[in-house]
Protein backbone atom coordinates (compact mmCIF):
# COMPACT_ATOMS: atom_id res chain seq x y z
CA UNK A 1 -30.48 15.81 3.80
CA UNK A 2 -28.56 13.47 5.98
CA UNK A 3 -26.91 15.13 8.94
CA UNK A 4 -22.60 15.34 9.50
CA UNK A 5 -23.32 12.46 12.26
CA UNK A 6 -25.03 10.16 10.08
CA UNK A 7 -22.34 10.68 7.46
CA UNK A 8 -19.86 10.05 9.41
CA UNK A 9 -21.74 7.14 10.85
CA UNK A 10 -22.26 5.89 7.40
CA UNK A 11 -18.58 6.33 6.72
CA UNK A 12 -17.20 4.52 9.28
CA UNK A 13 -19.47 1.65 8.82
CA UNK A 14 -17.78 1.29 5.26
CA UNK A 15 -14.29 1.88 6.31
CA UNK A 16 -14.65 -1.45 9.34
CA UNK A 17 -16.10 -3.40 6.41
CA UNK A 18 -14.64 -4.99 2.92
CA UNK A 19 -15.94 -1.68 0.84
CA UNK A 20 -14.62 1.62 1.73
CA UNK A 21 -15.48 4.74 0.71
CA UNK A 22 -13.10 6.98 -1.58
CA UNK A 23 -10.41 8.57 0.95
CA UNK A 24 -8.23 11.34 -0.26
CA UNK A 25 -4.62 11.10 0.26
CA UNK A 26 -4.56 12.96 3.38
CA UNK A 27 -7.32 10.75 4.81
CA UNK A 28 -5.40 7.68 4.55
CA UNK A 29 -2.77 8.98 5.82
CA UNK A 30 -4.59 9.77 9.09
CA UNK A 31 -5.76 6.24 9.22
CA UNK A 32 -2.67 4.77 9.12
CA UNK A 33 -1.00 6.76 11.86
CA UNK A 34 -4.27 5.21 13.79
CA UNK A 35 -3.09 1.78 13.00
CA UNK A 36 -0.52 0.86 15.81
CA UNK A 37 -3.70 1.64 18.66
CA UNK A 38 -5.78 -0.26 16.33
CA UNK A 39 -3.52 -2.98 16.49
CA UNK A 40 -2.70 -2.71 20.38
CA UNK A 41 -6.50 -3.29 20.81
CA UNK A 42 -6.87 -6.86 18.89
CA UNK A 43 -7.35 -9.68 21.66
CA UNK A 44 -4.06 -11.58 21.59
CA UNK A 45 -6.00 -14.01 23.93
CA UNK A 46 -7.48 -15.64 20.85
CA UNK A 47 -3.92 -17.10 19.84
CA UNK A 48 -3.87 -17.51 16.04
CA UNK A 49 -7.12 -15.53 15.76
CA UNK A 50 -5.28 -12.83 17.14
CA UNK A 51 -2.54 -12.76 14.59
CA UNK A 52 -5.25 -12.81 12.04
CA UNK A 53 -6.97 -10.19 13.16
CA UNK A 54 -3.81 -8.33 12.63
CA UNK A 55 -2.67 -9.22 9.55
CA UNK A 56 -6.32 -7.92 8.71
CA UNK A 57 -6.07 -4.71 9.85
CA UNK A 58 -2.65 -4.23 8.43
CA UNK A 59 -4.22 -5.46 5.01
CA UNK A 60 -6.88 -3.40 5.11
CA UNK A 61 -5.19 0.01 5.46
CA UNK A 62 -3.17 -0.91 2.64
CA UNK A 63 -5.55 -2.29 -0.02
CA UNK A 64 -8.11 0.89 0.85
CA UNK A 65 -5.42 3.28 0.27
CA UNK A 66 -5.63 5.75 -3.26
CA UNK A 67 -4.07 4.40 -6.01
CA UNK A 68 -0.87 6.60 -5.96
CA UNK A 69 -0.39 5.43 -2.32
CA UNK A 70 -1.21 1.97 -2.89
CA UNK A 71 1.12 2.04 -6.14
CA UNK A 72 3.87 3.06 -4.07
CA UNK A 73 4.41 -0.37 -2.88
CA UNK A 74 5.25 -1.60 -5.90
CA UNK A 75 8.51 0.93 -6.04
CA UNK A 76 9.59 -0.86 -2.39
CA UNK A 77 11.49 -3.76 -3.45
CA UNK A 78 10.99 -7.13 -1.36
CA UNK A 79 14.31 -7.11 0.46
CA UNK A 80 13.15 -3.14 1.83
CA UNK A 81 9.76 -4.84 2.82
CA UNK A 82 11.40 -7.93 4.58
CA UNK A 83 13.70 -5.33 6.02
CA UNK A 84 11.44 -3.47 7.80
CA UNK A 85 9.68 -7.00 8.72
CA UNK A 86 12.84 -8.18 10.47
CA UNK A 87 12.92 -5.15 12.61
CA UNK A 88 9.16 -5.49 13.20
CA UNK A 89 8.89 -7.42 16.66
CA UNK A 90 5.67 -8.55 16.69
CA UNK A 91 5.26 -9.50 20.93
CA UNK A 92 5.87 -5.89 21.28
CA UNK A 93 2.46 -3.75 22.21
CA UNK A 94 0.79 -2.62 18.77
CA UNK A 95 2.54 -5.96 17.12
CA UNK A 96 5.62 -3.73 16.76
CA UNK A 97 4.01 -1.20 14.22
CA UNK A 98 5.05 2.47 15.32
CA UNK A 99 5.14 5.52 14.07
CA UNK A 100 7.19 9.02 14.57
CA UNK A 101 4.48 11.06 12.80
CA UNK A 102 7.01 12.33 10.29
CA UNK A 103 7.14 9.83 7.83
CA UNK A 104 6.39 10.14 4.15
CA UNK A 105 4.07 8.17 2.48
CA UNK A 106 6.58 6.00 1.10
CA UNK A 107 7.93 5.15 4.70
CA UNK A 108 4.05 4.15 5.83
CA UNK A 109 3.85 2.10 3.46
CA UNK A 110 7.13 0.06 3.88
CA UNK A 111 6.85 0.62 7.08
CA UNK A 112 3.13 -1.25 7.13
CA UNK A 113 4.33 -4.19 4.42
CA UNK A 114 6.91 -4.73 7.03
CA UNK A 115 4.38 -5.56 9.83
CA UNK A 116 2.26 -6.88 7.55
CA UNK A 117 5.30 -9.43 6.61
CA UNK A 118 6.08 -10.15 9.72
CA UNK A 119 2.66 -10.86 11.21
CA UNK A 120 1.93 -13.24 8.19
CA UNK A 121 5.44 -14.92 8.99
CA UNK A 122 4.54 -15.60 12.49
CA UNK A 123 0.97 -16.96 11.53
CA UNK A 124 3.04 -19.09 9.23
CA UNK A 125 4.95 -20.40 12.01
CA UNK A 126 2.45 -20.40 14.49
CA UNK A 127 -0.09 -22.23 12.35
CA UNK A 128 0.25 -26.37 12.16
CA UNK A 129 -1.89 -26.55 8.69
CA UNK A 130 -5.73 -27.43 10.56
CA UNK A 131 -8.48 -26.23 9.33
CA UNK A 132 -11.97 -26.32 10.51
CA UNK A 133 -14.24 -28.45 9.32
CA UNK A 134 -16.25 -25.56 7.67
CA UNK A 135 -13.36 -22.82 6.14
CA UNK A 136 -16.46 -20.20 5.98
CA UNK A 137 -15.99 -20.16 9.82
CA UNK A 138 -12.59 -18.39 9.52
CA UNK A 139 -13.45 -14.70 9.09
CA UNK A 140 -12.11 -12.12 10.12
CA UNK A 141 -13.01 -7.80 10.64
CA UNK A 142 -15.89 -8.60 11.44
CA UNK A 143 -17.36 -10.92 9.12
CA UNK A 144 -15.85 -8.48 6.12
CA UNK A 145 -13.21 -11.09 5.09
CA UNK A 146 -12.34 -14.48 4.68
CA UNK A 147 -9.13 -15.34 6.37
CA UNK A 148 -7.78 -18.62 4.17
CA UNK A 149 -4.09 -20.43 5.21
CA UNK A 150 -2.92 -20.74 2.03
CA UNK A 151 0.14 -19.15 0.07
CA UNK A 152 1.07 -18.72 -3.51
CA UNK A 153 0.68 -21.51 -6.09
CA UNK A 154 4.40 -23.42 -7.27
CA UNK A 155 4.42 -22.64 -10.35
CA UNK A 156 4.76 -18.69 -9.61
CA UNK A 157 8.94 -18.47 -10.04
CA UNK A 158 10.69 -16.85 -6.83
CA UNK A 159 12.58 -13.66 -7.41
CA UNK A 160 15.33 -11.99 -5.95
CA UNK A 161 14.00 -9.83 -3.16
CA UNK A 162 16.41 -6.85 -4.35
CA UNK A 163 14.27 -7.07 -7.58
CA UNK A 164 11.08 -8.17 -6.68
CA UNK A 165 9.00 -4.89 -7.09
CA UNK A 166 5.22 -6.42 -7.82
CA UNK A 167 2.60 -4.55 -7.27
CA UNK A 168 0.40 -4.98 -3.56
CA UNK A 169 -2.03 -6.95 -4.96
CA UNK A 170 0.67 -9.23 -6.10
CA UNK A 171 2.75 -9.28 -3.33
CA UNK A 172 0.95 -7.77 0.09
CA UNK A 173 0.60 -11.50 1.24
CA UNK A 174 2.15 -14.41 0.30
CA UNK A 175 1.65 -17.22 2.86
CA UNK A 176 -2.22 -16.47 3.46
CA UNK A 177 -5.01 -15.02 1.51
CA UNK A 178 -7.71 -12.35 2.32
CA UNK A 179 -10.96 -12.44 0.26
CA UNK A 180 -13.88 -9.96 0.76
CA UNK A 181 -17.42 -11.99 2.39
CA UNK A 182 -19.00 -10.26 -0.43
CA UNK A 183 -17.95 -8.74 -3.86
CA UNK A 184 -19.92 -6.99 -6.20
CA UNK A 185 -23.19 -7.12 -4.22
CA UNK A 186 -22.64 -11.53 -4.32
CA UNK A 187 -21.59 -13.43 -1.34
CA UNK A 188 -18.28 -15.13 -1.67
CA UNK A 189 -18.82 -18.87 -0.25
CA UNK A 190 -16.07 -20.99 0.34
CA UNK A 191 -15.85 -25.28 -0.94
CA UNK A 192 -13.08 -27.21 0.35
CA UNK A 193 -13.31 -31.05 -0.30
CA UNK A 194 -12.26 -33.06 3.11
CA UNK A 195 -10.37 -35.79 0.57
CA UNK A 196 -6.86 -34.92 0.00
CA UNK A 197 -5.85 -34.71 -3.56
CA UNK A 198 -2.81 -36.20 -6.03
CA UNK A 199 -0.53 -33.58 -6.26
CA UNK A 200 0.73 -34.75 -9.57
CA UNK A 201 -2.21 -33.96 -10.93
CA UNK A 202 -1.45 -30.48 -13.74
CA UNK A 203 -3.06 -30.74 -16.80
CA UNK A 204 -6.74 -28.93 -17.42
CA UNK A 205 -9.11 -30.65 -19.68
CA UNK A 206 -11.39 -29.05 -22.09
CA UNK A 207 -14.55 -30.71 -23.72
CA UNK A 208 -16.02 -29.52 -26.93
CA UNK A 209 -18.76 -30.80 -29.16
CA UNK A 210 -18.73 -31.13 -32.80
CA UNK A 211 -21.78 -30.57 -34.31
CA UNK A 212 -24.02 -29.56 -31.29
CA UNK A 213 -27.42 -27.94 -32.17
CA UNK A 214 -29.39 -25.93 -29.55
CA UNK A 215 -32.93 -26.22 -28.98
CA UNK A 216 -34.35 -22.93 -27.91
CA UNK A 217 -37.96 -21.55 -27.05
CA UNK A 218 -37.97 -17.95 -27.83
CA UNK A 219 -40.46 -14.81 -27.95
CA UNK A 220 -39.88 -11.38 -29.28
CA UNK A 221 -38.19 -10.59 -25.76
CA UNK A 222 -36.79 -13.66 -24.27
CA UNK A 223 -35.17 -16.93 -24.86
CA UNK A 224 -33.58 -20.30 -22.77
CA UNK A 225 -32.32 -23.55 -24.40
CA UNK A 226 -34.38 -26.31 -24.04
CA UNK A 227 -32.71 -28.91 -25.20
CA UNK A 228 -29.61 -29.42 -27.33
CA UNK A 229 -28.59 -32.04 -29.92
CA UNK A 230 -25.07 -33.95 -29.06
CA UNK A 231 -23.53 -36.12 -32.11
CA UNK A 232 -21.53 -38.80 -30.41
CA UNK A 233 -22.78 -37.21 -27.40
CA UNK A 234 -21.85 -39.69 -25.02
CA UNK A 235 -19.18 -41.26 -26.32
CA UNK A 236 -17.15 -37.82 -25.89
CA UNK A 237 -18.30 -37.55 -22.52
CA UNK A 238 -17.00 -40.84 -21.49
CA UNK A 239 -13.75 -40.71 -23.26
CA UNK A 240 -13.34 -37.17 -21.77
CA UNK A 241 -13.95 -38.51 -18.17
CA UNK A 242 -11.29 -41.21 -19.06
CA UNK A 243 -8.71 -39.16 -20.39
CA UNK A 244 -9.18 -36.88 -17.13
CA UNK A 245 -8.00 -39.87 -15.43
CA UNK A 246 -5.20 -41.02 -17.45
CA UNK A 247 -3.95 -37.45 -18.07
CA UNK A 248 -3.51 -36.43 -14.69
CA UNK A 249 -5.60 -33.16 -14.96
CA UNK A 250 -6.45 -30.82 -12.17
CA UNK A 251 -9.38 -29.70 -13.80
CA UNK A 252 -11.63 -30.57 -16.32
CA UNK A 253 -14.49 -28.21 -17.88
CA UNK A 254 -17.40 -28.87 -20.19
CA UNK A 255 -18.73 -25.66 -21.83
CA UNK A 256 -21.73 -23.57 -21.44
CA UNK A 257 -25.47 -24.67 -21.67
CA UNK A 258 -24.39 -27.83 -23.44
CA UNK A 259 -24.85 -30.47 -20.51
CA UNK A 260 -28.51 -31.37 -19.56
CA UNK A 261 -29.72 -33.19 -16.80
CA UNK A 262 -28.72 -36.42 -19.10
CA UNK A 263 -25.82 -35.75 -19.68
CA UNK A 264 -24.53 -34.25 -16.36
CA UNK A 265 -25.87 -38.05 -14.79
CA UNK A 266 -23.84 -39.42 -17.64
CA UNK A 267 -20.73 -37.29 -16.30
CA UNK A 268 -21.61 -38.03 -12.47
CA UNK A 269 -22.27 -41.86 -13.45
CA UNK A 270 -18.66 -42.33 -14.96
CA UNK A 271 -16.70 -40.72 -12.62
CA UNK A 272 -18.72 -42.55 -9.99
CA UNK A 273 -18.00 -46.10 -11.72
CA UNK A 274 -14.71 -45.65 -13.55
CA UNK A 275 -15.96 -48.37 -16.15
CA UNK A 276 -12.50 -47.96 -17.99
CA UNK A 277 -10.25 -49.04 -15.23
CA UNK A 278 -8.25 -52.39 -14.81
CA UNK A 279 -7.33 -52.65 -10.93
CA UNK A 280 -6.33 -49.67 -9.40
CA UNK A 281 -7.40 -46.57 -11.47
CA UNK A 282 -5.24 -43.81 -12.13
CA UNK A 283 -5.18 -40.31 -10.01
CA UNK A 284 -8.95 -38.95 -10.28
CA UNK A 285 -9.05 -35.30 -11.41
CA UNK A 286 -9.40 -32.09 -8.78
CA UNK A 287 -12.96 -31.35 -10.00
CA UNK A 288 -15.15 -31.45 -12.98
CA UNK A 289 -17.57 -28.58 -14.39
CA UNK A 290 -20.01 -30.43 -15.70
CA UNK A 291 -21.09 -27.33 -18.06
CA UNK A 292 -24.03 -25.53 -17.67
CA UNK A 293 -28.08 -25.89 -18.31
CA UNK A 294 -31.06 -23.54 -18.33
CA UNK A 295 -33.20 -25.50 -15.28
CA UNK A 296 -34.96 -24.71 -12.74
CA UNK A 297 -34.74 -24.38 -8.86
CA UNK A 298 -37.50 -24.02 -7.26
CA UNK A 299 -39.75 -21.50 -9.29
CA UNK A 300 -36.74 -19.66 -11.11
CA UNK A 301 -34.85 -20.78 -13.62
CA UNK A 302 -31.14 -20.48 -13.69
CA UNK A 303 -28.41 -20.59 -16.00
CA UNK A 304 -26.50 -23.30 -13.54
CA UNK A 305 -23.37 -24.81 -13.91
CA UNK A 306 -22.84 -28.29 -11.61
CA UNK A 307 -18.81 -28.79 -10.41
CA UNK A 308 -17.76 -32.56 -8.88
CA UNK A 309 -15.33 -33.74 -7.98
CA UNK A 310 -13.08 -36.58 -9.53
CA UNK A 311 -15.27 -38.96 -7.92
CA UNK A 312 -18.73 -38.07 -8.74
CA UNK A 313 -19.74 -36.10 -5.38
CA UNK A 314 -21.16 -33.00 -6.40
CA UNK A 315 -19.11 -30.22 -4.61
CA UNK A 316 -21.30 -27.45 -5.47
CA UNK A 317 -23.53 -25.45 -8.34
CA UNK A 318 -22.46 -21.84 -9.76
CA UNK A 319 -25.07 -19.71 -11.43
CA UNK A 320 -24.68 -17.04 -14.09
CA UNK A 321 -25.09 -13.68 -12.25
CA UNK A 322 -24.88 -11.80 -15.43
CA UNK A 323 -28.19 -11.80 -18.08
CA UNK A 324 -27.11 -12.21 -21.60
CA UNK A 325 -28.88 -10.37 -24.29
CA UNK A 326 -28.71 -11.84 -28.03
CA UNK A 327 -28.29 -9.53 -30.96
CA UNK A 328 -32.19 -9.62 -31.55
CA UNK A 329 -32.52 -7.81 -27.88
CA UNK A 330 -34.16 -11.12 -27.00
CA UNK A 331 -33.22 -11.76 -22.80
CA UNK A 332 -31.81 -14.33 -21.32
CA UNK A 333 -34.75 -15.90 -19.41
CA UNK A 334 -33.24 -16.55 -15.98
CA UNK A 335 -32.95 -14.97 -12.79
CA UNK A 336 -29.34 -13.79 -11.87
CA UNK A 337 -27.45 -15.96 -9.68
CA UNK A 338 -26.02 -14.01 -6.24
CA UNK A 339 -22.70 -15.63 -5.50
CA UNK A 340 -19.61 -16.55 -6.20
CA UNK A 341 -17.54 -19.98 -5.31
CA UNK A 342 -14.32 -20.21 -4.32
CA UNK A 343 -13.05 -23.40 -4.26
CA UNK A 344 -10.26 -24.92 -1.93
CA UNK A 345 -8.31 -27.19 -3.98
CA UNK A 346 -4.91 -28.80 -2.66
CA UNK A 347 -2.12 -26.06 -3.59
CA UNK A 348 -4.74 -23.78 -5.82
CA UNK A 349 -7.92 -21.39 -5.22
CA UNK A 350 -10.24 -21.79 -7.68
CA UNK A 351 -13.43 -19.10 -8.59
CA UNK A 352 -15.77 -19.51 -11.32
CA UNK A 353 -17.63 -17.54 -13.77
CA UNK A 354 -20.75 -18.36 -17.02
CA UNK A 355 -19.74 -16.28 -20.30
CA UNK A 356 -21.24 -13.72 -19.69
CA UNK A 357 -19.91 -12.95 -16.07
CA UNK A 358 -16.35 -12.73 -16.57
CA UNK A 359 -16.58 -11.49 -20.41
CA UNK A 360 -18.91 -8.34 -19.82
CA UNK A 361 -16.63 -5.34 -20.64
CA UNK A 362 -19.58 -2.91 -18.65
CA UNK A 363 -17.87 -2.54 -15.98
CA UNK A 364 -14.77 -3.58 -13.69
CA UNK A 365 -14.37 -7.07 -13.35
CA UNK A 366 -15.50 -8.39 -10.37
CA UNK A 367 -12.81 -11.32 -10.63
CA UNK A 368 -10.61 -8.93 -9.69
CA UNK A 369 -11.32 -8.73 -6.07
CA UNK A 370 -10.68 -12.25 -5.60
CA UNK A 371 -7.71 -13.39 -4.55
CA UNK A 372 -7.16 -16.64 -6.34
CA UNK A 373 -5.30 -18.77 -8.60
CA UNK A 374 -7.23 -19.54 -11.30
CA UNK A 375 -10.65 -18.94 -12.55
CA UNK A 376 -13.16 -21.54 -14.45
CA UNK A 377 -15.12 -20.28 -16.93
CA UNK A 378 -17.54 -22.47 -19.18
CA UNK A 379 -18.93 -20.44 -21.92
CA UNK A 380 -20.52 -20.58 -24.88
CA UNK A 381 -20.52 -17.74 -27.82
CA UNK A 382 -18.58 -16.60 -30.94
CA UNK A 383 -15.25 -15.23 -32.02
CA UNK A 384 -16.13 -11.86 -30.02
CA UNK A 385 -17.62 -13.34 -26.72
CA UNK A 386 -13.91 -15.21 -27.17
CA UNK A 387 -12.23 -11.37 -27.64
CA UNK A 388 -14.05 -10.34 -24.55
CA UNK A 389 -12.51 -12.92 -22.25
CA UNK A 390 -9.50 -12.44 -23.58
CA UNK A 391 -9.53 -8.76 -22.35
CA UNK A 392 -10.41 -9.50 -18.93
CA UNK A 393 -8.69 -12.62 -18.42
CA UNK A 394 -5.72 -9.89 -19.31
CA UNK A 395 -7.27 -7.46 -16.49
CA UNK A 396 -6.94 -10.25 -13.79
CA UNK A 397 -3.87 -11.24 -15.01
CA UNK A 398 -2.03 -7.85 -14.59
CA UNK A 399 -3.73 -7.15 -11.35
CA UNK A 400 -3.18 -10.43 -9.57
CA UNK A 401 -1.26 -12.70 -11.57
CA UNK A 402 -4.47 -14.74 -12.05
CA UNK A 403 -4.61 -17.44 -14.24
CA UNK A 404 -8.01 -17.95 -16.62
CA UNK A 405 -9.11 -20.97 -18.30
CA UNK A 406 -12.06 -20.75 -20.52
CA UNK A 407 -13.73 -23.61 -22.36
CA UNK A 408 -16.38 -22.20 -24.84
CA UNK A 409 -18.77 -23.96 -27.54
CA UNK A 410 -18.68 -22.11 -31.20
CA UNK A 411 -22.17 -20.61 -31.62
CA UNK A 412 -22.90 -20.08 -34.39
CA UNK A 413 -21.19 -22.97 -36.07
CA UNK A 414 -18.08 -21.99 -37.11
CA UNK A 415 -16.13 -23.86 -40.06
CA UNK A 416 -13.93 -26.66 -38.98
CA UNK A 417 -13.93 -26.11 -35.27
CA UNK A 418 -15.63 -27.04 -31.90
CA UNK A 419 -15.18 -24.18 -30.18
CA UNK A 420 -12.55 -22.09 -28.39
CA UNK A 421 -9.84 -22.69 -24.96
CA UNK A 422 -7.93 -20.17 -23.59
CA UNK A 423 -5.23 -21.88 -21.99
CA UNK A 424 -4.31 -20.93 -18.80
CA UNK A 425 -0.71 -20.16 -19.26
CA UNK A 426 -0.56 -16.76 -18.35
CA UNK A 427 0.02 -15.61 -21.15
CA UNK A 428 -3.77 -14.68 -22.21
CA UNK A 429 -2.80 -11.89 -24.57
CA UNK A 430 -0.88 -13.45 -27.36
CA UNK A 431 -3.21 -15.11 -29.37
CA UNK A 432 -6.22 -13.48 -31.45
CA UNK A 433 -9.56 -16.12 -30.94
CA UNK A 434 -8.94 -17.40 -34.23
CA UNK A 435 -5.92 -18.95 -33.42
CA UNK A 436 -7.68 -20.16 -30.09
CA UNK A 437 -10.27 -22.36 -32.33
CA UNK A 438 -10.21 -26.19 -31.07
CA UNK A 439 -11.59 -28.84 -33.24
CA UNK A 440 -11.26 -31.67 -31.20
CA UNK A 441 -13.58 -32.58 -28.26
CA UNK A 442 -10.85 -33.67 -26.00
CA UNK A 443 -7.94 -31.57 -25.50
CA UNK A 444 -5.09 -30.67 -22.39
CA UNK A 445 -3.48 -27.89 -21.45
CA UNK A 446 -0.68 -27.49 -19.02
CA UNK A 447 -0.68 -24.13 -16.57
């Protein structure tokens, strides 16, 4: 049996890190009385990483706190919070954060959204919009978090601070994001393209093929596609890589395990050479998932799914952390991917997921932890796998006001239709998959 010290060793080791333990009630409240010498202690020497530092700590003891603490925040409406930020001076000794030791839970909380405000409003002023040359350099608590200068997407509608009550995770930051180094047991890494980006660009693409037939080797236990059958294969893919151009889209996705190596050089080779434009082509898209494919790296094979950008540089690959299992009980045959990508993207954070790892119903979403704007997801499955993202594009939504796009091939066949897109509108709910059945290979949707 482990001894009190190591416990407590063990204890604090998860409370200075992303992942805390469960606290009771009376244990965060303990904590946060701690917070103002916690916060007289951060090196204001380090200028802006100072100020981060802060706003991390001040984050922290928030998002760790039980549920009917944390929910408590969302009965403080905005005005209270930038109330208590206004009288918040943050040059003061402990950033201006002090307690009397009588306050109710209610109070610490304001009283910590305040500071938390006001720190983030300072950063906001302090900060002149660089960022280094490698944004996985910006963490902060040591190493626990990534510290990313970036606020709230447009198209989120500003309320009226009297009636603005949404919840922390909605509304704890709002110039700046803080995103855990790692999340359900997968490092989060960080892509942020050095090119800027049209900012008229809105619409997301989605790619479906009539017809397709997979190509599988199978045994009793285990299967992977090894090839798959595209009619007018390549004439979709280049019209979709066109349209992406003249239809001013921010993203564009091709769906799961229906892209080979052939036809992800096809993908790479138009946006590369833009055979379709006269003079000066139109706005090139944000980025393009180029699907997925069973292939392997190095001696595993992966379920991988390849992103580039508008131009044909390949930004990064994604691979499915999650093992499907078909109704036969036949495995996946892959190893499990350990990471997730969040990509940097003008106004937008992106994050991405393979069927499978944002539709599993198992177990909380792991989407969830991620502060972002949107998340990617090529898939590939039935009305059902469709039902299941549904669900947990619902889950993110409620949580974090998180948008979900996903792009998924019909297997089996299914009469008169390609596939399935859930838009990301926002409104991921409304619809049954039936009505979310796309015939055509090209399509756009507006966020």
């Amino acid at each position: 049996m482990l001894e009190f010290a190591s416990l407590l060793k063990i204890k604090r080791e998860f409370a200075s890190g992303g992942t805390c333990l469960p606290i009771t009630n009376t244990q965060w409240r303990k904590g946060a009385f701690r917070l103002p010498a916690q916060l007289a202690k951060v090196d204001r020497t380090d200028g802006e990483g100072g100020l981060c530092e802060a706003i991390f700590l001040a984050w922290k003891s928030l998002a760790s706190a039980p549920s009917p603490i944390k929910h408590l925040y969302s009965l403080v409406p905005e005005s209270d919070i930038l109330g208590a930020a206004s009288s918040c001076d943050v040059q003061l000794s402990s950033f201006g954060l002090a307690f009397d030791g009588c306050e109710t839970d209610a109070d610490l909380v304001r009283k910590i959204g305040g500071c938390l405000r006001a720190l983030e409003t300072e950063f906001s002023t302090f900060h002149l919009g660089s960022w280094r040359s490698d944004p996985n350099e910006w963490k902060v608590g040591k190493d626990t978090a990534h510290f990313i200068p970036l606020g709230r997407l447009g198209w989120r509608p500003t309320k009226d601070p009297t009636q603005d009550r949404r919840p922390f995770d909605q509304r704890g930051l709002l110039r700046v994001r803080l995103i855990p180094t790692i999340v359900d047991g997968a490092t989060v890494r960080l892509e942020r393209p050095d090119h800027l980006l049209s900012p008229a660009s809105v619409n997301f693409g989605a790619v479906l093929f009539p017809g397709a037939q997979f190509r599988s080797q199978e045994t009793v236990t285990s299967f992977f596609i090894e090839g798959i059958d595209l009619p007018k294969g390549r004439s979709i893919i280049a019209k979709a890589c066109e349209e992406a151009h003249s239809q001013g889209c921010r993203a564009v996705v091709f769906p799961e395990l229906t892209i080979d190596h052939g036809s992800r050089d096809l993908i790479q080779q138009q946006l590369r050479k833009k055979p379709w434009a006269k003079g000066a082509p139109p706005p090139s898209p944000h980025f393009v998932v180029a699907g997925s494919w069973h292939q392997f790296e190095g001696s595993a094979r992966y379920n991988v799914a390849t992103v580039f950008d508008g131009h044909g540089i390949q930004l990064f690959t994604q691979r499915k952390r999650l093992i499907f299992k078909d109704p036969k009980g036949r495995v996946e045959d892959i190893h499990p991917g350990n990471e997730f990508v969040v990509l940097i993207m003008g106004d937008a954070l992106y994050a991405f997921g393979i069927c499978l790892d944002f539709c599993n119903r198992c177990y909380d979403t792991a989407y969830g932890e991620l502060d972002v704007d949107f998340v990617i997801v090529p898939s590939c499955g039935n009305a059902t796998t469709m039902s299941s993202h549904i669900e947990t594009a619902k889950d993110v939504d409620l949580r974090r006001k998180t948008r979900t796009f996903v792009v998924q091939q019909a297997y089996p066949d299914i009469p008169r239709a390609a596939g399935f897109v859930l838009k990301p509108d926002g409104r991921p709910g409304v619809n049954p998959p039936k009505k979310l059945q796309v015939a055509k290979s090209w399509t756009i949707f507006r966020p």
